[in-house]
PDB file of N, CA and C in Angstrom:
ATOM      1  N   UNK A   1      95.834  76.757  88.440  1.00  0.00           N
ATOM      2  CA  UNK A   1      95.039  77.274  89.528  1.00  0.00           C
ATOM      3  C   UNK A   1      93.569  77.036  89.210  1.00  0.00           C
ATOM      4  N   UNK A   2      92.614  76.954  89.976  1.00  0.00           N
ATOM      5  CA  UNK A   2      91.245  76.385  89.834  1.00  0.00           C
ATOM      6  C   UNK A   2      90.371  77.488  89.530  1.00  0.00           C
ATOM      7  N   UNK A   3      90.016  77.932  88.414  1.00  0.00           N
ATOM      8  CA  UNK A   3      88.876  78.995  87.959  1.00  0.00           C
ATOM      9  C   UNK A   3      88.095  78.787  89.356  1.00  0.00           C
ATOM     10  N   UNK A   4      87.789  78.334  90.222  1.00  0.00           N
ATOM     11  CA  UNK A   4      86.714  78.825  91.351  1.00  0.00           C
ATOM     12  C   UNK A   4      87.375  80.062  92.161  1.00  0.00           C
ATOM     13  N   UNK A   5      88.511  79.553  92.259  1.00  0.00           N
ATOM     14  CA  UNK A   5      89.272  80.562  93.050  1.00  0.00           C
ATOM     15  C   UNK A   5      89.375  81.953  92.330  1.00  0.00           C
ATOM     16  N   UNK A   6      89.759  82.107  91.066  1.00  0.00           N
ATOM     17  CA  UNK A   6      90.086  83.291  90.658  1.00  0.00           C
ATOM     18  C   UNK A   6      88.507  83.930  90.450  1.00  0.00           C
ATOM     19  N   UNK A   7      87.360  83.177  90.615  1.00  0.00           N
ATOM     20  CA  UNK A   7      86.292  83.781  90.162  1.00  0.00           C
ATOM     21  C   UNK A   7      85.745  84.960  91.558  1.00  0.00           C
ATOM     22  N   UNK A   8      86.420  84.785  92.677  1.00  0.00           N
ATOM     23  CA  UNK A   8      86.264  85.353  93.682  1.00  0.00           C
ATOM     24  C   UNK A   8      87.140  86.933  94.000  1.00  0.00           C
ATOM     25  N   UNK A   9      88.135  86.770  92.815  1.00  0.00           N
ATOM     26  CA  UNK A   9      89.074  87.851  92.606  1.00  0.00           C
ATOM     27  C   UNK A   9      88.456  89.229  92.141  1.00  0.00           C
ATOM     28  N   UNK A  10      87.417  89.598  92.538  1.00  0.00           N
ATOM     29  CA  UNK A  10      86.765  90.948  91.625  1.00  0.00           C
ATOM     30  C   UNK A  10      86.961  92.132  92.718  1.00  0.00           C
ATOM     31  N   UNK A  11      87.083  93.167  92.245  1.00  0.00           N
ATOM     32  CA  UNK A  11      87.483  94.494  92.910  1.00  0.00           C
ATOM     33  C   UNK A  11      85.808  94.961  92.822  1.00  0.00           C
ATOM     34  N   UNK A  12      85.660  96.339  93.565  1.00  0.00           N
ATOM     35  CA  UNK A  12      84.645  96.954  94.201  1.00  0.00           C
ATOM     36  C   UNK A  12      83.557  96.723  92.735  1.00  0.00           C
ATOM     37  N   UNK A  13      83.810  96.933  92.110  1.00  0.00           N
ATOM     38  CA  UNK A  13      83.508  97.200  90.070  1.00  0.00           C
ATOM     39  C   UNK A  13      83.382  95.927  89.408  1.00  0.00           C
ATOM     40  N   UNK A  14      83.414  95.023  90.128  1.00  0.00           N
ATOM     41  CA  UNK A  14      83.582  93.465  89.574  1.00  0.00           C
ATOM     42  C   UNK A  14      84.683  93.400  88.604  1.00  0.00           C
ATOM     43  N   UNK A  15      85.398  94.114  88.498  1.00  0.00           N
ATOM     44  CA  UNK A  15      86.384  93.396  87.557  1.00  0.00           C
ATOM     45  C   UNK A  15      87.496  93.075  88.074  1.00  0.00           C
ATOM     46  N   UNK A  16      88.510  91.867  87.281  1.00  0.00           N
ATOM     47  CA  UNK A  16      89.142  90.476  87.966  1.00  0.00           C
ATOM     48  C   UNK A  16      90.402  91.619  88.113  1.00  0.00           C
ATOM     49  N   UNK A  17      90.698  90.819  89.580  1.00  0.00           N
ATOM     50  CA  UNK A  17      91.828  91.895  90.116  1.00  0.00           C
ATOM     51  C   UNK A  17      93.288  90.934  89.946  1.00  0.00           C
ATOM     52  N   UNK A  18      94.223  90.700  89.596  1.00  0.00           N
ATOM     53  CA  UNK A  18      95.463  89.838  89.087  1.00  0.00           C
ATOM     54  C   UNK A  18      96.510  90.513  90.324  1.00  0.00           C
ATOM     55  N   UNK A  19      97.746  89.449  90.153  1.00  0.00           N
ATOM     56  CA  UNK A  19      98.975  90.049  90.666  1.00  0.00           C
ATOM     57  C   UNK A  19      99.416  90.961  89.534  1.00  0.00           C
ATOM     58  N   UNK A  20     100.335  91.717  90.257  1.00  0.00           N
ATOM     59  CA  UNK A  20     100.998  92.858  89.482  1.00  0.00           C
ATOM     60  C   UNK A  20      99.713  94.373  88.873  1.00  0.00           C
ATOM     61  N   UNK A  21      98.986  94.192  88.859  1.00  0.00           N
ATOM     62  CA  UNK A  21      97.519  94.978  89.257  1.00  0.00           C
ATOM     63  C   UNK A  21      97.994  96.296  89.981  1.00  0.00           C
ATOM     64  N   UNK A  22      97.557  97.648  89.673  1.00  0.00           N
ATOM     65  CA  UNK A  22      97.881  98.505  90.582  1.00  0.00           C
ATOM     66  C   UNK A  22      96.151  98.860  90.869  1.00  0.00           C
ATOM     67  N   UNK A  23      96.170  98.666  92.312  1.00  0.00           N
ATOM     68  CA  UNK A  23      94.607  98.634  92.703  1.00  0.00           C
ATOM     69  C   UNK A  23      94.894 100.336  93.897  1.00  0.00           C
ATOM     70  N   UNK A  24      93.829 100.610  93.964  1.00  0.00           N
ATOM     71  CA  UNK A  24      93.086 101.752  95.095  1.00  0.00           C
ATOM     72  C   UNK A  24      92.837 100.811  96.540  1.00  0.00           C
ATOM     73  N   UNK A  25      92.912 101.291  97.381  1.00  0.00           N
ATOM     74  CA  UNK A  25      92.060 100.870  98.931  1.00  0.00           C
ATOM     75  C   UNK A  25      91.107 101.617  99.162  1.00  0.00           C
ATOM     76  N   UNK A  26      89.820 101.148  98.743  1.00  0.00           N
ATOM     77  CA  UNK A  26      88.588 102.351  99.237  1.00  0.00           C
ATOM     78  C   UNK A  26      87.902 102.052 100.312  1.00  0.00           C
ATOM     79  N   UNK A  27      88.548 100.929 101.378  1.00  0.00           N
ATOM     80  CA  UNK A  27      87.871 100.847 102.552  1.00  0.00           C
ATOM     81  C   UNK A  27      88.674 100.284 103.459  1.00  0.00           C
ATOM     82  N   UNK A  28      88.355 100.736 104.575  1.00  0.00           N
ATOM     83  CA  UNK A  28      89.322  99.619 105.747  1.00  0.00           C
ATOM     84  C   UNK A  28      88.514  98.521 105.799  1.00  0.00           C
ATOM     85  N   UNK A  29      89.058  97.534 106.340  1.00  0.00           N
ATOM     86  CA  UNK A  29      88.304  95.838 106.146  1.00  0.00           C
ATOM     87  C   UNK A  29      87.747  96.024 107.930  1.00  0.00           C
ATOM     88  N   UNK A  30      87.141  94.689 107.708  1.00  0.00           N
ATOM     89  CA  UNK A  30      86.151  94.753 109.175  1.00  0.00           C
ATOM     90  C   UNK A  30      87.268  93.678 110.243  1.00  0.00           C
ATOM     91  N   UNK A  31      87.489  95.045 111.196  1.00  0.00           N
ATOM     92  CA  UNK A  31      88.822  93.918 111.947  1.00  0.00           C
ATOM     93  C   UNK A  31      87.748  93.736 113.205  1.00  0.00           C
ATOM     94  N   UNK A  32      86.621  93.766 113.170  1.00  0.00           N
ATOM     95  CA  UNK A  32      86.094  93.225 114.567  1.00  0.00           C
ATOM     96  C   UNK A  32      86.284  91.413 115.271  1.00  0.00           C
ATOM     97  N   UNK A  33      87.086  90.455 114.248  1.00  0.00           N
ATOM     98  CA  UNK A  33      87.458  89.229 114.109  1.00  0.00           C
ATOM     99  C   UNK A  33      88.565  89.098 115.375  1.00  0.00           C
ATOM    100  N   UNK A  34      89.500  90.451 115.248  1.00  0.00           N
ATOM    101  CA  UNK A  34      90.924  91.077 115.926  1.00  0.00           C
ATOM    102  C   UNK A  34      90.828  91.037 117.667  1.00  0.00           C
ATOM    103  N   UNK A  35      91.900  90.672 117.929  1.00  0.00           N
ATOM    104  CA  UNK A  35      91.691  91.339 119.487  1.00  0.00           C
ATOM    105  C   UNK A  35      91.667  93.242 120.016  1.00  0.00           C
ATOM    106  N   UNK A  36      91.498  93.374 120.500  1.00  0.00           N
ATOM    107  CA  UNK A  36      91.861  95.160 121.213  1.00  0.00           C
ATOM    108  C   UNK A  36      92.955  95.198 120.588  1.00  0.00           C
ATOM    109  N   UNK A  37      94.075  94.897 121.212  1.00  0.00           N
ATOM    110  CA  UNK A  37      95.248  94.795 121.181  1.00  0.00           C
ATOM    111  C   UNK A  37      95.930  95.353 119.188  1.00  0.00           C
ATOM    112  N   UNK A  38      95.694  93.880 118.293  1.00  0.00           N
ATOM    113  CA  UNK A  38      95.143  93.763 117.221  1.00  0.00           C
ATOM    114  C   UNK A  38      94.899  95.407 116.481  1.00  0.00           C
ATOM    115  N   UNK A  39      94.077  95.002 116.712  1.00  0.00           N
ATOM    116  CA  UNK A  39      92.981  96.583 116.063  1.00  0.00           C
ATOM    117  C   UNK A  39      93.943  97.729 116.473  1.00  0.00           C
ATOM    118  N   UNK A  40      94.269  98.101 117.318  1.00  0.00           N
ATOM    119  CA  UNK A  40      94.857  99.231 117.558  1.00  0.00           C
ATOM    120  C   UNK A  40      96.259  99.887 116.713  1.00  0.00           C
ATOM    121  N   UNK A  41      96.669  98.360 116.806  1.00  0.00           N
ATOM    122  CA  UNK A  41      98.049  98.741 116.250  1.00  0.00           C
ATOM    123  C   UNK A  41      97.768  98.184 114.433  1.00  0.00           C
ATOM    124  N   UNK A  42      96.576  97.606 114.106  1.00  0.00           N
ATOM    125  CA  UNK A  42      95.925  97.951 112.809  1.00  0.00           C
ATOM    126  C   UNK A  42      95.373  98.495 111.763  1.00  0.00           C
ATOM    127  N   UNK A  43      94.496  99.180 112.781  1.00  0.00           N
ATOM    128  CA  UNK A  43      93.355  99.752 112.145  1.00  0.00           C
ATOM    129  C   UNK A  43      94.381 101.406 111.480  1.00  0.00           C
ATOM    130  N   UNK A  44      95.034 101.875 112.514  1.00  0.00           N
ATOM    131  CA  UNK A  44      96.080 103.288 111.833  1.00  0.00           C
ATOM    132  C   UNK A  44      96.663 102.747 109.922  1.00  0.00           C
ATOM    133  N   UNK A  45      97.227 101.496 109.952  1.00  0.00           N
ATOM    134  CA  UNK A  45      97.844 100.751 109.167  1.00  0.00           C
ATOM    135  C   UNK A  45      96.967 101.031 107.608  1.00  0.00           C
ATOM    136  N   UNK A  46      95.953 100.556 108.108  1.00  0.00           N
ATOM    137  CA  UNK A  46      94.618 100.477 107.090  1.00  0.00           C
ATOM    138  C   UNK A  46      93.993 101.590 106.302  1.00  0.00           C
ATOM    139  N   UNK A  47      94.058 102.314 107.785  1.00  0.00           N
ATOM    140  CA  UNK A  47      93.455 104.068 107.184  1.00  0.00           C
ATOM    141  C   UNK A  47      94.611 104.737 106.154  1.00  0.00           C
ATOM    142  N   UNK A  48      95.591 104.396 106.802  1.00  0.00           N
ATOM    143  CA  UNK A  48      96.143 105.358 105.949  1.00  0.00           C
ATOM    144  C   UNK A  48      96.829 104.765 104.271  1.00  0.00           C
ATOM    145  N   UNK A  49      96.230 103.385 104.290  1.00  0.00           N
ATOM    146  CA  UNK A  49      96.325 102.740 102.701  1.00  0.00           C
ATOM    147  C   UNK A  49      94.687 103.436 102.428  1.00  0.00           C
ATOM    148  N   UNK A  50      93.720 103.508 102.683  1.00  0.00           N
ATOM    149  CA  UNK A  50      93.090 104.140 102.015  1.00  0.00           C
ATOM    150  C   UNK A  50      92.786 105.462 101.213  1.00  0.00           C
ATOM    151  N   UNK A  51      92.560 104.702  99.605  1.00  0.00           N
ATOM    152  CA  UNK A  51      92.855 105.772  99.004  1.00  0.00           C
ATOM    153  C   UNK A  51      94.234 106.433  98.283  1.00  0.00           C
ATOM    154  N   UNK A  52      94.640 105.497  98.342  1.00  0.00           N
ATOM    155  CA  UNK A  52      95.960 105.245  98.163  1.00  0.00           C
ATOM    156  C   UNK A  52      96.314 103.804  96.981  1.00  0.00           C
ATOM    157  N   UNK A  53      97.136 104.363  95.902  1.00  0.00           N
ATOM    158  CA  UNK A  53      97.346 103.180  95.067  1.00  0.00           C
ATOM    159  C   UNK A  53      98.747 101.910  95.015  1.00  0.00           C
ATOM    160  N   UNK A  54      98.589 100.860  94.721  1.00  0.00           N
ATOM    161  CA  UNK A  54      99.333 100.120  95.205  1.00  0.00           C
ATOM    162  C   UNK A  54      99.242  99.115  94.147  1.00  0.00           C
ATOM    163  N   UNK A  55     100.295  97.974  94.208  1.00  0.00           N
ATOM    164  CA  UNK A  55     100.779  97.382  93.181  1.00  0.00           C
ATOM    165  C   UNK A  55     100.363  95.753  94.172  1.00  0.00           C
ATOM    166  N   UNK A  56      99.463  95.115  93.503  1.00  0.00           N
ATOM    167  CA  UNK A  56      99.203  93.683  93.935  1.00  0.00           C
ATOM    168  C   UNK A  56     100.809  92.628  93.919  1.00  0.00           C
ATOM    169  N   UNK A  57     100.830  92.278  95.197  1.00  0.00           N
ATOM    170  CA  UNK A  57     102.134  91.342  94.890  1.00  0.00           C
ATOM    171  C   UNK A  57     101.934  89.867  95.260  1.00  0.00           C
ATOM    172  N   UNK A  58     100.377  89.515  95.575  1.00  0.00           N
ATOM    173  CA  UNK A  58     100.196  88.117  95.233  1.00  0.00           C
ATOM    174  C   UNK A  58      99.057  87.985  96.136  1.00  0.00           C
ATOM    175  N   UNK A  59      98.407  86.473  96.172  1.00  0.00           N
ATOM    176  CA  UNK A  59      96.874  86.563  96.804  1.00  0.00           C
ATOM    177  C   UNK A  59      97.779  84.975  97.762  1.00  0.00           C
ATOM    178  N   UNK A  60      96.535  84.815  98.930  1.00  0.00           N
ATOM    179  CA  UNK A  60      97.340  83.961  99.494  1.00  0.00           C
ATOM    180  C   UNK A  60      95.668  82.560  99.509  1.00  0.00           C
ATOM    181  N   UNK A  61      95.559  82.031 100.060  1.00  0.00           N
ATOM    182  CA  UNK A  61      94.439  80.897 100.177  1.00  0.00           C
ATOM    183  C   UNK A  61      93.430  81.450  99.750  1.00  0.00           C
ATOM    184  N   UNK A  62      93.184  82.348 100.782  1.00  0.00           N
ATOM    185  CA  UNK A  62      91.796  82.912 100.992  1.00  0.00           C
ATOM    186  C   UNK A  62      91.198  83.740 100.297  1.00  0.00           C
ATOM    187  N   UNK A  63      92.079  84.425  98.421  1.00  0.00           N
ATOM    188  CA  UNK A  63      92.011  85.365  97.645  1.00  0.00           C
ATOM    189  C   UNK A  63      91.899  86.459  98.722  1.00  0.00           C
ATOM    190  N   UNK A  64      93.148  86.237  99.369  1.00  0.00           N
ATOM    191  CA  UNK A  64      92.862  88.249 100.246  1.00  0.00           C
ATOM    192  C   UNK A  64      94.399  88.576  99.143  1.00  0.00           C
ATOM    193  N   UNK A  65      94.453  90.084  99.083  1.00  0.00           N
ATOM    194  CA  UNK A  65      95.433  90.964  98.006  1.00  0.00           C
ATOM    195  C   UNK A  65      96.372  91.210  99.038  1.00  0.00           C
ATOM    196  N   UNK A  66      97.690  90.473  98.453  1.00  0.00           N
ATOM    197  CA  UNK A  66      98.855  91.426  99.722  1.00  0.00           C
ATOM    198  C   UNK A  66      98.927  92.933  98.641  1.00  0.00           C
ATOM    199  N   UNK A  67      99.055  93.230  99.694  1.00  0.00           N
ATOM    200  CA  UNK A  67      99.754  95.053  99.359  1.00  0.00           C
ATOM    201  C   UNK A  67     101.071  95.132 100.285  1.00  0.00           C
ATOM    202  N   UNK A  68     102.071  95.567  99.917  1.00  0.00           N
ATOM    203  CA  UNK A  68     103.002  96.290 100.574  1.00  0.00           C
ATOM    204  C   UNK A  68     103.328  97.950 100.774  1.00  0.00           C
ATOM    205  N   UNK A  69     103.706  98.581 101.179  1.00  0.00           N
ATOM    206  CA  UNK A  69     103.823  99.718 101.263  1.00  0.00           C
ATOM    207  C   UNK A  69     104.447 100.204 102.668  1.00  0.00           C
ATOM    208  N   UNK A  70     105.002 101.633 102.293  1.00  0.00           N
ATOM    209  CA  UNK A  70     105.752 102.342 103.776  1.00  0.00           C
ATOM    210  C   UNK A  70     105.444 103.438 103.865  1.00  0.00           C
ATOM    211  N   UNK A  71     104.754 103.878 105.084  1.00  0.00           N
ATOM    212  CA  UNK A  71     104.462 104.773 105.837  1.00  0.00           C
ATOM    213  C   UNK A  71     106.001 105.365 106.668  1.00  0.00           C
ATOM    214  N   UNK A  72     105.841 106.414 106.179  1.00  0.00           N
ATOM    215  CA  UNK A  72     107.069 107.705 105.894  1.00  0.00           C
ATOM    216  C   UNK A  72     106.980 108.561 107.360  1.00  0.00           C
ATOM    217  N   UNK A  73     105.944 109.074 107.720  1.00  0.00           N
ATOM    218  CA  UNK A  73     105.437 109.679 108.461  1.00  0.00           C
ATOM    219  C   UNK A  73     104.831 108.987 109.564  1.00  0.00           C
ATOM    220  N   UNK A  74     104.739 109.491 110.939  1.00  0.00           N
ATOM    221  CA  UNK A  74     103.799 109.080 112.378  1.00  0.00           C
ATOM    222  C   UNK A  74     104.691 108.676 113.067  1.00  0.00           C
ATOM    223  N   UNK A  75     103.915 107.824 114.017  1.00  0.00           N
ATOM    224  CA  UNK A  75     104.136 106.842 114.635  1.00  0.00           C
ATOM    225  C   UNK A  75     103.891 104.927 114.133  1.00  0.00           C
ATOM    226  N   UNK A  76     103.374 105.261 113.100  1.00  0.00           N
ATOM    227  CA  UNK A  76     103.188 103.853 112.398  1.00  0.00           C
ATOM    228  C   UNK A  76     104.320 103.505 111.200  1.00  0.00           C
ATOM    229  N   UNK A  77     105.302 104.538 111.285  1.00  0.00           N
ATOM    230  CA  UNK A  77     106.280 104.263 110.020  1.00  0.00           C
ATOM    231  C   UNK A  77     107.327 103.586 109.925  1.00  0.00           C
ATOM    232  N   UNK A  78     107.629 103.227 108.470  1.00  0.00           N
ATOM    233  CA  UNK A  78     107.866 101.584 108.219  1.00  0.00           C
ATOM    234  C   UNK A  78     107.205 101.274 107.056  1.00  0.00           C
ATOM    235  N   UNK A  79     108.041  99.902 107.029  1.00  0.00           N
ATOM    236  CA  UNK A  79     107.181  98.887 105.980  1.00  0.00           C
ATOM    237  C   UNK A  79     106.531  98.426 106.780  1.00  0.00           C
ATOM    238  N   UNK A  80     105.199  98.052 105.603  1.00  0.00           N
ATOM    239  CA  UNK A  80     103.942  97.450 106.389  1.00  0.00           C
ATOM    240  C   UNK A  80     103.616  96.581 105.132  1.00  0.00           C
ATOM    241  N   UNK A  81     102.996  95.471 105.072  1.00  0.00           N
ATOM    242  CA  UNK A  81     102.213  94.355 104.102  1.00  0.00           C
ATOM    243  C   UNK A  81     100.490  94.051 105.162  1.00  0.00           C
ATOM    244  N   UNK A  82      99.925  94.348 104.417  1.00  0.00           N
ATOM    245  CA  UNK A  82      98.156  94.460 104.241  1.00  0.00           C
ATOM    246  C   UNK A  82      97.739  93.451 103.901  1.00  0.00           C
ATOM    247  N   UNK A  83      97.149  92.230 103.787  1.00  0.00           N
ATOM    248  CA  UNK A  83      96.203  91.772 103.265  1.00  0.00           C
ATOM    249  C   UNK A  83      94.449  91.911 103.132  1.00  0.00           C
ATOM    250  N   UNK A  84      94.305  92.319 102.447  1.00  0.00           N
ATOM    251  CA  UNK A  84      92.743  92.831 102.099  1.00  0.00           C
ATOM    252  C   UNK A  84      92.172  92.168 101.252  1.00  0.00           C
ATOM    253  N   UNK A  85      90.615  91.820 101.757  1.00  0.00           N
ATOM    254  CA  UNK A  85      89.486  91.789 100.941  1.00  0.00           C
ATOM    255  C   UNK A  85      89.642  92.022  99.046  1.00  0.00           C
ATOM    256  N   UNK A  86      89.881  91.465  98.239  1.00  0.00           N
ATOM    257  CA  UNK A  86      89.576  92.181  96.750  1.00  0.00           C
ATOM    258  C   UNK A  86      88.781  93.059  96.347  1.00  0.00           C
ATOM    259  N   UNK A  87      87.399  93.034  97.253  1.00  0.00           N
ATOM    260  CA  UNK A  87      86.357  93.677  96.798  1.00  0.00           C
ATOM    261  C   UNK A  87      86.342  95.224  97.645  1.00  0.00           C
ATOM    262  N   UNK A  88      87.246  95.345  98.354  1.00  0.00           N
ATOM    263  CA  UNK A  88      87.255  96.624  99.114  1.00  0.00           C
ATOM    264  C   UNK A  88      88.491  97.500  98.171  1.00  0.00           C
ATOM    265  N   UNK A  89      89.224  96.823  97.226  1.00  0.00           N
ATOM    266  CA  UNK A  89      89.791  97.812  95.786  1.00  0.00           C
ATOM    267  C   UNK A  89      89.412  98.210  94.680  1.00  0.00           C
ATOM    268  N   UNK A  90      89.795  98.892  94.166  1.00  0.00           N
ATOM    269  CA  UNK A  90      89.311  99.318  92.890  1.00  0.00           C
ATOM    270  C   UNK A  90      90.801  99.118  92.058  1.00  0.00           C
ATOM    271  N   UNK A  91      90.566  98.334  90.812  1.00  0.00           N
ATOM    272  CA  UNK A  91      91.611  98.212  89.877  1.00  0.00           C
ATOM    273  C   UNK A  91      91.672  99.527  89.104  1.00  0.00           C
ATOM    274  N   UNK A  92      93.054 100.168  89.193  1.00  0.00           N
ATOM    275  CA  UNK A  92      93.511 101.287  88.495  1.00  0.00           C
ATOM    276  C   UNK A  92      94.063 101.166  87.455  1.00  0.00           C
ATOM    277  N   UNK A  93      94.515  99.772  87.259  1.00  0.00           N
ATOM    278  CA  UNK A  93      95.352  99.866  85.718  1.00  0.00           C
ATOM    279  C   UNK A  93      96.003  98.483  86.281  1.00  0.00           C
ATOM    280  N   UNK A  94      95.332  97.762  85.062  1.00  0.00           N
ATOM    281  CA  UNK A  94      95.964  95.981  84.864  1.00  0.00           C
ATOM    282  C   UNK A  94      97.160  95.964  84.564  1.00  0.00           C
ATOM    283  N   UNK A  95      98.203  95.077  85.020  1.00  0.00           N
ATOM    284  CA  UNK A  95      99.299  94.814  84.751  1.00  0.00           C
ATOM    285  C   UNK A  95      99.210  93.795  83.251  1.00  0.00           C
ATOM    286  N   UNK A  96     100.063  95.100  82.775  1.00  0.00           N
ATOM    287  CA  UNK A  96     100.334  94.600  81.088  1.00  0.00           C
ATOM    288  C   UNK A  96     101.103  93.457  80.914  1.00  0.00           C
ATOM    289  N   UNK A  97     101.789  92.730  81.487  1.00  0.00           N
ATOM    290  CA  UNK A  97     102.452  91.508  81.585  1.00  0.00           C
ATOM    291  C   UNK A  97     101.009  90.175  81.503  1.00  0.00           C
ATOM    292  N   UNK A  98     100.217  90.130  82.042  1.00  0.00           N
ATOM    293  CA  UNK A  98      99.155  89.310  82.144  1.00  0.00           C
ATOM    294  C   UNK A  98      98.026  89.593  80.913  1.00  0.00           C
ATOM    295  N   UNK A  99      97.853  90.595  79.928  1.00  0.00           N
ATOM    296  CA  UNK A  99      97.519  90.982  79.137  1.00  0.00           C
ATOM    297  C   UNK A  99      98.098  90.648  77.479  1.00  0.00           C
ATOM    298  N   UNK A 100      97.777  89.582  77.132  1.00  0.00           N
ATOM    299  CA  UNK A 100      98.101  88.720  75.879  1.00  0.00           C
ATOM    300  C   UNK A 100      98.254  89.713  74.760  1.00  0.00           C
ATOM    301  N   UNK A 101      97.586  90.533  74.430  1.00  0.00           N
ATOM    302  CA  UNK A 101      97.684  91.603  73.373  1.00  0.00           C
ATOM    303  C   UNK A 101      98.601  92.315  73.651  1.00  0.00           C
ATOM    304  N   UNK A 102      99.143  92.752  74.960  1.00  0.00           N
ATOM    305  CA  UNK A 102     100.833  93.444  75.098  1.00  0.00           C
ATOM    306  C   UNK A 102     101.900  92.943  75.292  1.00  0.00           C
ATOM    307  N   UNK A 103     101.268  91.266  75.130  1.00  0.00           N
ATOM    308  CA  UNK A 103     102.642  90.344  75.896  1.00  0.00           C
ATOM    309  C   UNK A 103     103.160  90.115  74.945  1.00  0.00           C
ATOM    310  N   UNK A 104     103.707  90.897  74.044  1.00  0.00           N
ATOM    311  CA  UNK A 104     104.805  90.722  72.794  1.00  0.00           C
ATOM    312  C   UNK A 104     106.439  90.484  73.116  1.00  0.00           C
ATOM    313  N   UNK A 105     107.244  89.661  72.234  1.00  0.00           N
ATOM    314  CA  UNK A 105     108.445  90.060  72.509  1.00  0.00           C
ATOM    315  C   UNK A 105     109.071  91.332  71.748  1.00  0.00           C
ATOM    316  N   UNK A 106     110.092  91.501  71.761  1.00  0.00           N
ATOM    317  CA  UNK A 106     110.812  92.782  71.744  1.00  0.00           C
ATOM    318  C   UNK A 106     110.949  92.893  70.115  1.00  0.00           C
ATOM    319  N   UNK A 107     110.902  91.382  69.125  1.00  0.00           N
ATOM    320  CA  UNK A 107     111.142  91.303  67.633  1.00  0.00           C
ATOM    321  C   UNK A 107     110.336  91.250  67.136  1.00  0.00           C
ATOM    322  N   UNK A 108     108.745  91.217  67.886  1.00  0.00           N
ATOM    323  CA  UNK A 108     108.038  91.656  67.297  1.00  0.00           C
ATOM    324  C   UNK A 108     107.457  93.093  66.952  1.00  0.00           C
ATOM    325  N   UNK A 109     108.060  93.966  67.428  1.00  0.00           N
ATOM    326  CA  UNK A 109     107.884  95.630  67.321  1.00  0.00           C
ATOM    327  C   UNK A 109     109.134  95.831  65.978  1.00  0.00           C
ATOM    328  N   UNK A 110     109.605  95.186  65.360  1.00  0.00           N
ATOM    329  CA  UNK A 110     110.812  95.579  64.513  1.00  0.00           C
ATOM    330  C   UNK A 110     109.864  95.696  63.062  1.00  0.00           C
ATOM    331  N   UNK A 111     110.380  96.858  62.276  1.00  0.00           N
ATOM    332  CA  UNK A 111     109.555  97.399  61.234  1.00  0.00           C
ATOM    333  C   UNK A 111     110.423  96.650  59.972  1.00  0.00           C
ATOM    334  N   UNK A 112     108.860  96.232  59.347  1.00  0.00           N
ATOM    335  CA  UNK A 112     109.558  95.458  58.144  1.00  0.00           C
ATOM    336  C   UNK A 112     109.366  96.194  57.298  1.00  0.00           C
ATOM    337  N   UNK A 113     109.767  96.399  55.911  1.00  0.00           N
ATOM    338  CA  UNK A 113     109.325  96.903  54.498  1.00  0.00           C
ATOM    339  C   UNK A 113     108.840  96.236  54.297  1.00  0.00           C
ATOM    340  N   UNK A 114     107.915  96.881  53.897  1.00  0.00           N
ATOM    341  CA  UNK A 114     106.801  96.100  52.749  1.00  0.00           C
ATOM    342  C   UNK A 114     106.211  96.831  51.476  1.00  0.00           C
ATOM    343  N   UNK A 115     106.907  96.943  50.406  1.00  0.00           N
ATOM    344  CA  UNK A 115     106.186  97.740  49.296  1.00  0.00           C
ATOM    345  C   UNK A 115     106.785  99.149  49.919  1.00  0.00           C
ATOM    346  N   UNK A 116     105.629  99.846  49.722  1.00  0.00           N
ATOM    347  CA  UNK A 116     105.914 101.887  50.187  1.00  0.00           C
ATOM    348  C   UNK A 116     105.937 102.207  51.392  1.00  0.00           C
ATOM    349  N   UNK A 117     105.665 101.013  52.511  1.00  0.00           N
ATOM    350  CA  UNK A 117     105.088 101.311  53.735  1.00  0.00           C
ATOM    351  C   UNK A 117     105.726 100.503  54.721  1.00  0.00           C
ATOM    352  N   UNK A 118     105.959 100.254  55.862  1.00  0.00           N
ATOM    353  CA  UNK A 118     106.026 100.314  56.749  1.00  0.00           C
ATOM    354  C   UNK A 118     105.400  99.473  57.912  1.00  0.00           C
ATOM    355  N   UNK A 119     105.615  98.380  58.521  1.00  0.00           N
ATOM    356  CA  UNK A 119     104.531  97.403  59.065  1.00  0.00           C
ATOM    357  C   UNK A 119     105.031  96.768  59.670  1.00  0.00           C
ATOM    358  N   UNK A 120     104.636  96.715  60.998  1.00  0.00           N
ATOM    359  CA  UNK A 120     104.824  95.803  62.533  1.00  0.00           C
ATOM    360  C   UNK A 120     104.972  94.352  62.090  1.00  0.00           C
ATOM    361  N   UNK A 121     106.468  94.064  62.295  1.00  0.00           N
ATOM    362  CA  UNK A 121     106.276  92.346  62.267  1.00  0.00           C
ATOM    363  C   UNK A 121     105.909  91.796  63.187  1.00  0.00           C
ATOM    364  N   UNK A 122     105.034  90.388  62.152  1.00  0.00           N
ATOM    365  CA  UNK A 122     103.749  89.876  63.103  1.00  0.00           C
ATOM    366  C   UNK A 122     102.986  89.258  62.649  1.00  0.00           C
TER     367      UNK A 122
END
């Protein structure tokens, strides 16, 4: 993938927002682009991901964040998928899979002897 693209990936805080990412919605996006029509049966959609945390499940051309999620309650309930702005989230906690220092396999947590003690093979 082309470092230009991912350099556009930053949440409200500038920091790089990934798939698998559990991000915040701290704003509705600007649907004035939308028809009437559009907006109406949108904008409910939006409000009520705000503020609300959610698990990144992939970016599409344009680095917008799908979100998925279901609204339980209303008249808007259902599954719904969002695409939003990056910079209108806030990253809550990076997905440890994309994180090289946790991306261990499973034999490497196995305790070796060593001498009197005890030590992460590795």
């Amino acid at each position: 993938m082309n470092k230009n693209r991912l350099r556009f990936r930053t949440d409200s805080n500038r920091r790089p927002v990934g798939v698998g990412d559990v991000v915040c919605v701290c704003a509705v996006p600007d649907l004035s682009g939308m028809s009437d029509d559009a907006q109406k049966q949108s904008y409910p959609v939006f409000k009520s991901a705000v503020g609300k945390a959610f698990e990144v499940t992939d970016f599409d051309e344009y680095n917008l964040a799908r979100l998925e999620f279901d609204i339980r309650i209303g008249p808007e309930r259902g599954m719904h998928t969002i695409w939003v702005e990056p910079y209108l989230l806030k990253v809550l906690r990076k997905n440890r899979a994309n994180n090289n220092s946790l991306n261990r396999t499973r034999d490497s947590y196995v305790p070796r002897y060593r001498g009197n003690t005890w030590r992460r093979a590795g």
